[in-house]
C-alpha atoms as a PDB file:
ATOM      1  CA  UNK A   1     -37.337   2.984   9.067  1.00  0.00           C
ATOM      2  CA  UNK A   2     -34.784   1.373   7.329  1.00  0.00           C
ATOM      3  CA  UNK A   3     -31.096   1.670   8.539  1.00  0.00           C
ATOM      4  CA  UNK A   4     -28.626   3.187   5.880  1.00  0.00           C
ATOM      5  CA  UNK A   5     -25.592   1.992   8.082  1.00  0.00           C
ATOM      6  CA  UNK A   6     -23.837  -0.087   5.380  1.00  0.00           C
ATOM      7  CA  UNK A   7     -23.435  -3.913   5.929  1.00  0.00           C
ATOM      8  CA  UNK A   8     -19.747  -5.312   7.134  1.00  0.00           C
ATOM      9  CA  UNK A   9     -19.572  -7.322   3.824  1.00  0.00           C
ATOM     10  CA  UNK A  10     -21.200  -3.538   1.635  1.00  0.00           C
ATOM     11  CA  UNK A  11     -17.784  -2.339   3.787  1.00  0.00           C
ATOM     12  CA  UNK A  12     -15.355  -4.913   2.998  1.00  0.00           C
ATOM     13  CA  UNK A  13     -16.427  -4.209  -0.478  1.00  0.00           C
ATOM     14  CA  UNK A  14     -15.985  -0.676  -0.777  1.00  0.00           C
ATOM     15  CA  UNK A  15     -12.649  -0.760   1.011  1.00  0.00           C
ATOM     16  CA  UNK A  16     -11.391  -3.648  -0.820  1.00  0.00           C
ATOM     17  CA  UNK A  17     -12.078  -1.653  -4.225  1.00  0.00           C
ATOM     18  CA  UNK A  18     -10.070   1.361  -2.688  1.00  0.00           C
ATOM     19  CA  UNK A  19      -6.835  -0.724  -1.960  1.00  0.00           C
ATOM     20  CA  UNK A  20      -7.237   0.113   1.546  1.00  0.00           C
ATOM     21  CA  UNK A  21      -7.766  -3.698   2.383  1.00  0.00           C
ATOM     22  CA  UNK A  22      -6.059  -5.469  -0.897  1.00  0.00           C
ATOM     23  CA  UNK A  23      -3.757  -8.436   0.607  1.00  0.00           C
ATOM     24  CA  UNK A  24      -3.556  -7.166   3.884  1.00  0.00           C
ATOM     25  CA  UNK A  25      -6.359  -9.693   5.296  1.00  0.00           C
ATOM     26  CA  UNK A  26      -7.560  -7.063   7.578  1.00  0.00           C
ATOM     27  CA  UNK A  27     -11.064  -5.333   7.261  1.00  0.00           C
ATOM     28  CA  UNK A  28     -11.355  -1.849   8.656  1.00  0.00           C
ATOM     29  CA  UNK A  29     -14.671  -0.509   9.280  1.00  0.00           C
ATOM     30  CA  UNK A  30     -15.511   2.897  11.131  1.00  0.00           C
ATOM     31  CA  UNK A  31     -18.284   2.786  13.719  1.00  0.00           C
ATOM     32  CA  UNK A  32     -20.779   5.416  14.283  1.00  0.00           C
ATOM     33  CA  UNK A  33     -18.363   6.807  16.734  1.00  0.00           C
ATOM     34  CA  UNK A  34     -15.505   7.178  13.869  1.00  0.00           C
ATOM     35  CA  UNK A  35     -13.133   5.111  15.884  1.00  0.00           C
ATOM     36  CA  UNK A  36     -11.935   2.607  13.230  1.00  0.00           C
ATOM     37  CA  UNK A  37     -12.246  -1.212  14.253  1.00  0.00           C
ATOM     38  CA  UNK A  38     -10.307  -4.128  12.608  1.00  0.00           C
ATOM     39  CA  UNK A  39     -11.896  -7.500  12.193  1.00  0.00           C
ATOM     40  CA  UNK A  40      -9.753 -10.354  11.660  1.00  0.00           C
ATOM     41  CA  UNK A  41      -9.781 -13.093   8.805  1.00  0.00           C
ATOM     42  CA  UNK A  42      -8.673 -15.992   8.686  1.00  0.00           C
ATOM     43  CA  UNK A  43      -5.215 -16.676   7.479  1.00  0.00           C
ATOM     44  CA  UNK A  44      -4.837 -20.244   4.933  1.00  0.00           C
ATOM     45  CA  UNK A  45      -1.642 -22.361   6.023  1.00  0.00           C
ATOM     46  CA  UNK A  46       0.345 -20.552   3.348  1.00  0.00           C
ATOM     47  CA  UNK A  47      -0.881 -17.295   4.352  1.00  0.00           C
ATOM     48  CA  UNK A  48       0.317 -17.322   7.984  1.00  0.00           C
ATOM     49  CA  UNK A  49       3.897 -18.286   6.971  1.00  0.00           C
ATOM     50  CA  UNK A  50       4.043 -15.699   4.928  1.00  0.00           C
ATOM     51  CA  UNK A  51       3.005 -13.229   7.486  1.00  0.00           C
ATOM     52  CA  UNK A  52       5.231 -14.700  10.189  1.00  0.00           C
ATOM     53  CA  UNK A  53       8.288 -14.109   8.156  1.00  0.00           C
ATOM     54  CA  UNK A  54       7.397 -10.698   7.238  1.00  0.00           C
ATOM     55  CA  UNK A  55       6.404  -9.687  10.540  1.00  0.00           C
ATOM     56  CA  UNK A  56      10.160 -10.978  11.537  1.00  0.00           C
ATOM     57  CA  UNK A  57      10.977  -8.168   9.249  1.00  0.00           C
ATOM     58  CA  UNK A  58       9.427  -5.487  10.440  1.00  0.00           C
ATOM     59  CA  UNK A  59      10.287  -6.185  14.095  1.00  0.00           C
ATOM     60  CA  UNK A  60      14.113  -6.219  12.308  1.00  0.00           C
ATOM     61  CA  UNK A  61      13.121  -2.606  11.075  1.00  0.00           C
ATOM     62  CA  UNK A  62      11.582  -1.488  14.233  1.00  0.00           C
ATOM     63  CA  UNK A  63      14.178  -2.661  16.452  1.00  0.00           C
ATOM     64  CA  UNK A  64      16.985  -1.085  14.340  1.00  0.00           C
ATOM     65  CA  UNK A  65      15.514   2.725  14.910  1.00  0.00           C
ATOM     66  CA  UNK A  66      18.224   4.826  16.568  1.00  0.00           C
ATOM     67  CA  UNK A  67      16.256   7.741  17.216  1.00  0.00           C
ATOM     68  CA  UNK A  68      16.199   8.368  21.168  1.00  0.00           C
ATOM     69  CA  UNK A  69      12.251   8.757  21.197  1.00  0.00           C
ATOM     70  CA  UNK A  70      10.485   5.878  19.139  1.00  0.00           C
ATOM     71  CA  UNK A  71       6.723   6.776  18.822  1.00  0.00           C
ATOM     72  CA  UNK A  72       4.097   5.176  16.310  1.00  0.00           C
ATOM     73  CA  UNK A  73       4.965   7.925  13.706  1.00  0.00           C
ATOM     74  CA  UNK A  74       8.798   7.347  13.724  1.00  0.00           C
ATOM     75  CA  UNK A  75       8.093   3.330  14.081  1.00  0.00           C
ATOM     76  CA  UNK A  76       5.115   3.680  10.582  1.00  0.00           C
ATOM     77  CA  UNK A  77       8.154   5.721   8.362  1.00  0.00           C
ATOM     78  CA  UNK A  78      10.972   3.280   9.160  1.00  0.00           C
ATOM     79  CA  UNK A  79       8.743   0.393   7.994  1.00  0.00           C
ATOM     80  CA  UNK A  80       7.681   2.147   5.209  1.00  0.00           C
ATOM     81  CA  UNK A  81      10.901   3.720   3.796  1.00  0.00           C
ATOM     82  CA  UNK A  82      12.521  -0.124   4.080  1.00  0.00           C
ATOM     83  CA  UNK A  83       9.079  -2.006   2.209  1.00  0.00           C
ATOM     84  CA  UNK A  84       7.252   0.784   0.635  1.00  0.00           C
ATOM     85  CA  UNK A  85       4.210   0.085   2.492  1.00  0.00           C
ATOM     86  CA  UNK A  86       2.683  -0.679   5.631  1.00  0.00           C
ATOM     87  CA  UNK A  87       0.557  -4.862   5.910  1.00  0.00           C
ATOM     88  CA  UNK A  88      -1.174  -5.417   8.485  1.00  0.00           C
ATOM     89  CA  UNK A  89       2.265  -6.781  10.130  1.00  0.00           C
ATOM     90  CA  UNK A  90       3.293  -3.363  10.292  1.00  0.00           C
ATOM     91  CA  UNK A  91       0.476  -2.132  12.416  1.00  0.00           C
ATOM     92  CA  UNK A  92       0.458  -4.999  14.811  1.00  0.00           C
ATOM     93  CA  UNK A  93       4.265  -4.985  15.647  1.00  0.00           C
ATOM     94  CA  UNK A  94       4.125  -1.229  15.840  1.00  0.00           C
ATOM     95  CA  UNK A  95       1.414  -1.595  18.365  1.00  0.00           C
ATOM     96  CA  UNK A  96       3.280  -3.896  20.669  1.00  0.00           C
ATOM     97  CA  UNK A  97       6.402  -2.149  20.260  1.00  0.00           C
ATOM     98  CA  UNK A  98       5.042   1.016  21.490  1.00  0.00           C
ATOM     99  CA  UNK A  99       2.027  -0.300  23.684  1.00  0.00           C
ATOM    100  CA  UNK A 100      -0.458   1.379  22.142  1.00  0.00           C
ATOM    101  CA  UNK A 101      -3.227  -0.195  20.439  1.00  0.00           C
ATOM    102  CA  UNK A 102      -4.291  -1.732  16.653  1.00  0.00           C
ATOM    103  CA  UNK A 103      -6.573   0.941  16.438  1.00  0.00           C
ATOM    104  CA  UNK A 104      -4.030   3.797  17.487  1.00  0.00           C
ATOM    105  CA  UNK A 105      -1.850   2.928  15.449  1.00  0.00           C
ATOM    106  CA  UNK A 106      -4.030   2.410  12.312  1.00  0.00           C
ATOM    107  CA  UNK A 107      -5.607   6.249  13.509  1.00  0.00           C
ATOM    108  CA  UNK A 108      -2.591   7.661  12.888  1.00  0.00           C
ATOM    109  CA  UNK A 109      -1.294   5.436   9.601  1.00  0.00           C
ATOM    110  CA  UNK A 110      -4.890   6.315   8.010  1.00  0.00           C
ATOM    111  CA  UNK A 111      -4.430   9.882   8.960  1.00  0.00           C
ATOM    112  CA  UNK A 112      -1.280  10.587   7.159  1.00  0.00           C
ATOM    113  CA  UNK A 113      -1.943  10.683   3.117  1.00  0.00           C
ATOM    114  CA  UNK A 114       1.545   9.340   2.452  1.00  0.00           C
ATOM    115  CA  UNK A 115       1.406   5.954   3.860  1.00  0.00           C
ATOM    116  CA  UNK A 116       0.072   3.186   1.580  1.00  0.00           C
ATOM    117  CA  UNK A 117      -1.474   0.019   2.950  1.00  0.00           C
ATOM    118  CA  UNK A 118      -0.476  -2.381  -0.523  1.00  0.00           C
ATOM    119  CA  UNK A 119       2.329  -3.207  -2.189  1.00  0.00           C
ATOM    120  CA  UNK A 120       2.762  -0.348  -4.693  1.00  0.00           C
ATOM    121  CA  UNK A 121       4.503  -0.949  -8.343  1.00  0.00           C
ATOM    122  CA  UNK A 122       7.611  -2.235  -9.537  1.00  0.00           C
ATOM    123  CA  UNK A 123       8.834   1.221 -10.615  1.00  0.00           C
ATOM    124  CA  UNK A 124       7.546   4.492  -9.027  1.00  0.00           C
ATOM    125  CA  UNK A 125       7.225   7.695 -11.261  1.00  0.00           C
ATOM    126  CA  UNK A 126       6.889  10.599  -9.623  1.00  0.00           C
ATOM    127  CA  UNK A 127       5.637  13.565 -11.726  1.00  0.00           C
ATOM    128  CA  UNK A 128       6.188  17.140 -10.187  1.00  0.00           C
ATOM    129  CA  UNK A 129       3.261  19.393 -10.299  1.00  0.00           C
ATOM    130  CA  UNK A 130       4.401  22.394  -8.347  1.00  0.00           C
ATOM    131  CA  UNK A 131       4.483  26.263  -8.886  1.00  0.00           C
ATOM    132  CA  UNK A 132       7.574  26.248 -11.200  1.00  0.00           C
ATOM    133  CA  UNK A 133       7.015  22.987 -13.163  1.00  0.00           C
ATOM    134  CA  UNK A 134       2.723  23.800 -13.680  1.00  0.00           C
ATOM    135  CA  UNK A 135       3.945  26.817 -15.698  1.00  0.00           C
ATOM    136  CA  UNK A 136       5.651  25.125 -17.957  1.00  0.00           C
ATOM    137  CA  UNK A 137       3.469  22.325 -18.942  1.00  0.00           C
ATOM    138  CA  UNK A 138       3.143  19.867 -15.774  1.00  0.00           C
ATOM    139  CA  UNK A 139      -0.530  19.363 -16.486  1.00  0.00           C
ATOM    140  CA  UNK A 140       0.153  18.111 -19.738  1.00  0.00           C
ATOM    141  CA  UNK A 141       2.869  15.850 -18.497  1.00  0.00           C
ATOM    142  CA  UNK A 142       0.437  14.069 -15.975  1.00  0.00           C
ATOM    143  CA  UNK A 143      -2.247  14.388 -18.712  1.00  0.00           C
ATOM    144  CA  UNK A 144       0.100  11.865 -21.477  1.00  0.00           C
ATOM    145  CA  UNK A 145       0.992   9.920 -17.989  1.00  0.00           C
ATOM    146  CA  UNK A 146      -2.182   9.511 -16.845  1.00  0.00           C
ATOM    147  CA  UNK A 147      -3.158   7.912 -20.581  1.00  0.00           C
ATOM    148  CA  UNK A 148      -0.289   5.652 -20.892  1.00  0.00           C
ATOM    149  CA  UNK A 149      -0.770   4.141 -17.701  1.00  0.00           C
ATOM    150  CA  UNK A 150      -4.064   3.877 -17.603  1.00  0.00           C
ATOM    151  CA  UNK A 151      -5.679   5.360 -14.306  1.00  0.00           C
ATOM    152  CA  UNK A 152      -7.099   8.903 -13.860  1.00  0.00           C
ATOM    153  CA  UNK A 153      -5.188  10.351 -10.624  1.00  0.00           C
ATOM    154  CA  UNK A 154      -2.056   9.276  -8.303  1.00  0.00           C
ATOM    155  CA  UNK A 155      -1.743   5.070  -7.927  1.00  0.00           C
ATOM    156  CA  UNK A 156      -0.793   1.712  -9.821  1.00  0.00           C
ATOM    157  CA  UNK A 157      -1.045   0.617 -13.143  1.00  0.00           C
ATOM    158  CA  UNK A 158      -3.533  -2.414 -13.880  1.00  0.00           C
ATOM    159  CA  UNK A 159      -1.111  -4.415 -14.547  1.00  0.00           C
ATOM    160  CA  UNK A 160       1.395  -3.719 -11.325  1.00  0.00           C
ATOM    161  CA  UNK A 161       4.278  -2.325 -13.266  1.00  0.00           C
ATOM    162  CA  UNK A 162       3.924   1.313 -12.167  1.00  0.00           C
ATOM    163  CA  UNK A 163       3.199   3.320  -9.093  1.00  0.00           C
ATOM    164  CA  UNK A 164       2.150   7.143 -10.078  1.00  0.00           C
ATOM    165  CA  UNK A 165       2.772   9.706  -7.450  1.00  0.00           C
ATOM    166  CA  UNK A 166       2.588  13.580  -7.497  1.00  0.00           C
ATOM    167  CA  UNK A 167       4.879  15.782  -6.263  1.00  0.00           C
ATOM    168  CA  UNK A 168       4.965  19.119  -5.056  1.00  0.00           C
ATOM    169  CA  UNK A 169       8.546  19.805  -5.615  1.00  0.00           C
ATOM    170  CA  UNK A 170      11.471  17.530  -7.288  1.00  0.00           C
ATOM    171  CA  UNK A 171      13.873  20.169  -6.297  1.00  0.00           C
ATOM    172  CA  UNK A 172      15.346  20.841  -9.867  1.00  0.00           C
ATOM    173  CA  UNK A 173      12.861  24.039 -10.840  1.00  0.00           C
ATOM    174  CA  UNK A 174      15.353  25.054 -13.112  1.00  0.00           C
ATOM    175  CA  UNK A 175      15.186  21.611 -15.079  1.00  0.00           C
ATOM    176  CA  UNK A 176      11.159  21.920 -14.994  1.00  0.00           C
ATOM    177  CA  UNK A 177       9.238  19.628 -16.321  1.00  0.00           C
ATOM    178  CA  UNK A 178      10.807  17.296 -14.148  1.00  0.00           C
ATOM    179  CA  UNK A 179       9.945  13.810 -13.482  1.00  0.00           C
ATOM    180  CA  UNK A 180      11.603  11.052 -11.288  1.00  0.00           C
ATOM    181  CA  UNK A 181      11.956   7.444 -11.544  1.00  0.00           C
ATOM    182  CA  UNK A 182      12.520   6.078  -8.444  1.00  0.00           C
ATOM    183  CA  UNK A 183      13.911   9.090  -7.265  1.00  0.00           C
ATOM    184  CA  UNK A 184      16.145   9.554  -9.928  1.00  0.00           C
ATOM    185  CA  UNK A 185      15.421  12.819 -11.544  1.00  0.00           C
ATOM    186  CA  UNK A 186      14.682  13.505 -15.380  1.00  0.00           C
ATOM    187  CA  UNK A 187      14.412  17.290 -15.958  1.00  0.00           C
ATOM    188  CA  UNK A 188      13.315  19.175 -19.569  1.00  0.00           C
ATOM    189  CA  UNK A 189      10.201  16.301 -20.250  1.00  0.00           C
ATOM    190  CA  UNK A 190       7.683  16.585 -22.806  1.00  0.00           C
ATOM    191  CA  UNK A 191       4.198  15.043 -22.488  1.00  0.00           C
ATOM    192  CA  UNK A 192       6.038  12.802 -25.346  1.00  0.00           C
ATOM    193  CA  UNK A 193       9.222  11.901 -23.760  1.00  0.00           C
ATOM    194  CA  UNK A 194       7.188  11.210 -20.395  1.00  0.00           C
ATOM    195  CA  UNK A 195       4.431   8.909 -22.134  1.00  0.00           C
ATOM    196  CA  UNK A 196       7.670   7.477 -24.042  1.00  0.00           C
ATOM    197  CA  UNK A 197       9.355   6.950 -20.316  1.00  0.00           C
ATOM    198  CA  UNK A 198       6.023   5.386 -18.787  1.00  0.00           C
ATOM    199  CA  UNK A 199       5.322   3.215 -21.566  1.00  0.00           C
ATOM    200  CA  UNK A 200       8.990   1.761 -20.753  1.00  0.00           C
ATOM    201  CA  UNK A 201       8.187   1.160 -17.744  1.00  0.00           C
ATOM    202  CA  UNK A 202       5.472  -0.820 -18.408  1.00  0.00           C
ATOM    203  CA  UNK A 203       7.767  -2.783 -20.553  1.00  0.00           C
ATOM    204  CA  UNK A 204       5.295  -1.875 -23.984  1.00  0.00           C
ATOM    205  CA  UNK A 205       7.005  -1.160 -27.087  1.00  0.00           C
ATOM    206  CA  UNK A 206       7.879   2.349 -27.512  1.00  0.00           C
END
């Protein structure tokens, strides 16, 4: 009987397409046992410079916590809130800073829906969908979004430029339908005024 366990290169292609492996030079497969395993490539000349200076980041970032417990969780959120994502740098100092494994500390990066593991786009637009903004017209907001920049659901632009998000609450309810732009809030949209604001951000004429 044929196996239907899928080949490591049938996985390095299916997580490459998701983003989950992108840049970050690190394949992660799941075994049968769900513990997730990394398998190293090869780094060009170029490509380990690169990594050695931004691993000399994130041990900056790591180092500079001032909270009086450090775990893996606190260590994941101070890289991310400083470089908007988490390489595989992030994982391995993380994992010597705390003594804990690769694999533990990808378990609990992969486990939270918040992290990203690739660079995300120049600008991020975050479009509220909750309670207060969905009755006025949210759907229709992400619908003229969605169109503009070209992808179906939360992520990046083709071409880079923008980074969609959704959000459960903006905080300005009042202001509903309410969109931010790298956190800076724009209340009272349209589904035209937010295609007009995303198509800006792509830098396409308006």
């Amino acid at each position: 009987m044929k196996s239907t366990e899928p080949s490591e290169s049938e996985i390095f292609t299916q997580f490459s397409l998701s983003g989950l492996v992108g840049s970050a030079r690190i394949v992660h497969r799941f075994l049968k046992s769900n513990i997730p395993l990394f398998v190293e490539v090869k780094l060009t000349t170029a490509e380990t410079a690169q990594s050695s200076k931004l691993r000399e980041r994130i041990r900056q970032i790591l180092n500079a916590q001032a909270q009086p417990t450090i775990t893996v969780l606190s260590s994941l959120i101070a890289v991310q809130d400083s470089i908007h994502y988490l390489p595989d740098e992030a994982i391995k100092e993380t994992a010597a800073l705390c003594g804990s494994t690769i694999n533990e500390v990808w378990s609990v990066a992969s486990f939270y829906t918040n992290f990203r593991f690739t660079p995300p786009g120049e600008k991020t637009l975050d479009v509220c969908w909750g309670p207060a903004c969905h009755v006025v017209g949210a759907q229709e907001i992400l619908n003229s979004v969605h169109e503009v920049l070209e992808i179906k659901e939360e992520g990046d632009s083709p071409d880079g430029k923008v980074t969609l998000k959704y959000n459960t609450c903006l905080g300005a309810c009042a202001q509903g339908p309410v969109i931010a732009i790298d956190h800076h809030l724009i209340g009272k949209q349209t589904p035209e005024s937010a295609a007009k604001i995303a198509r800006e951000l792509r830098g396409h004429d308006t």
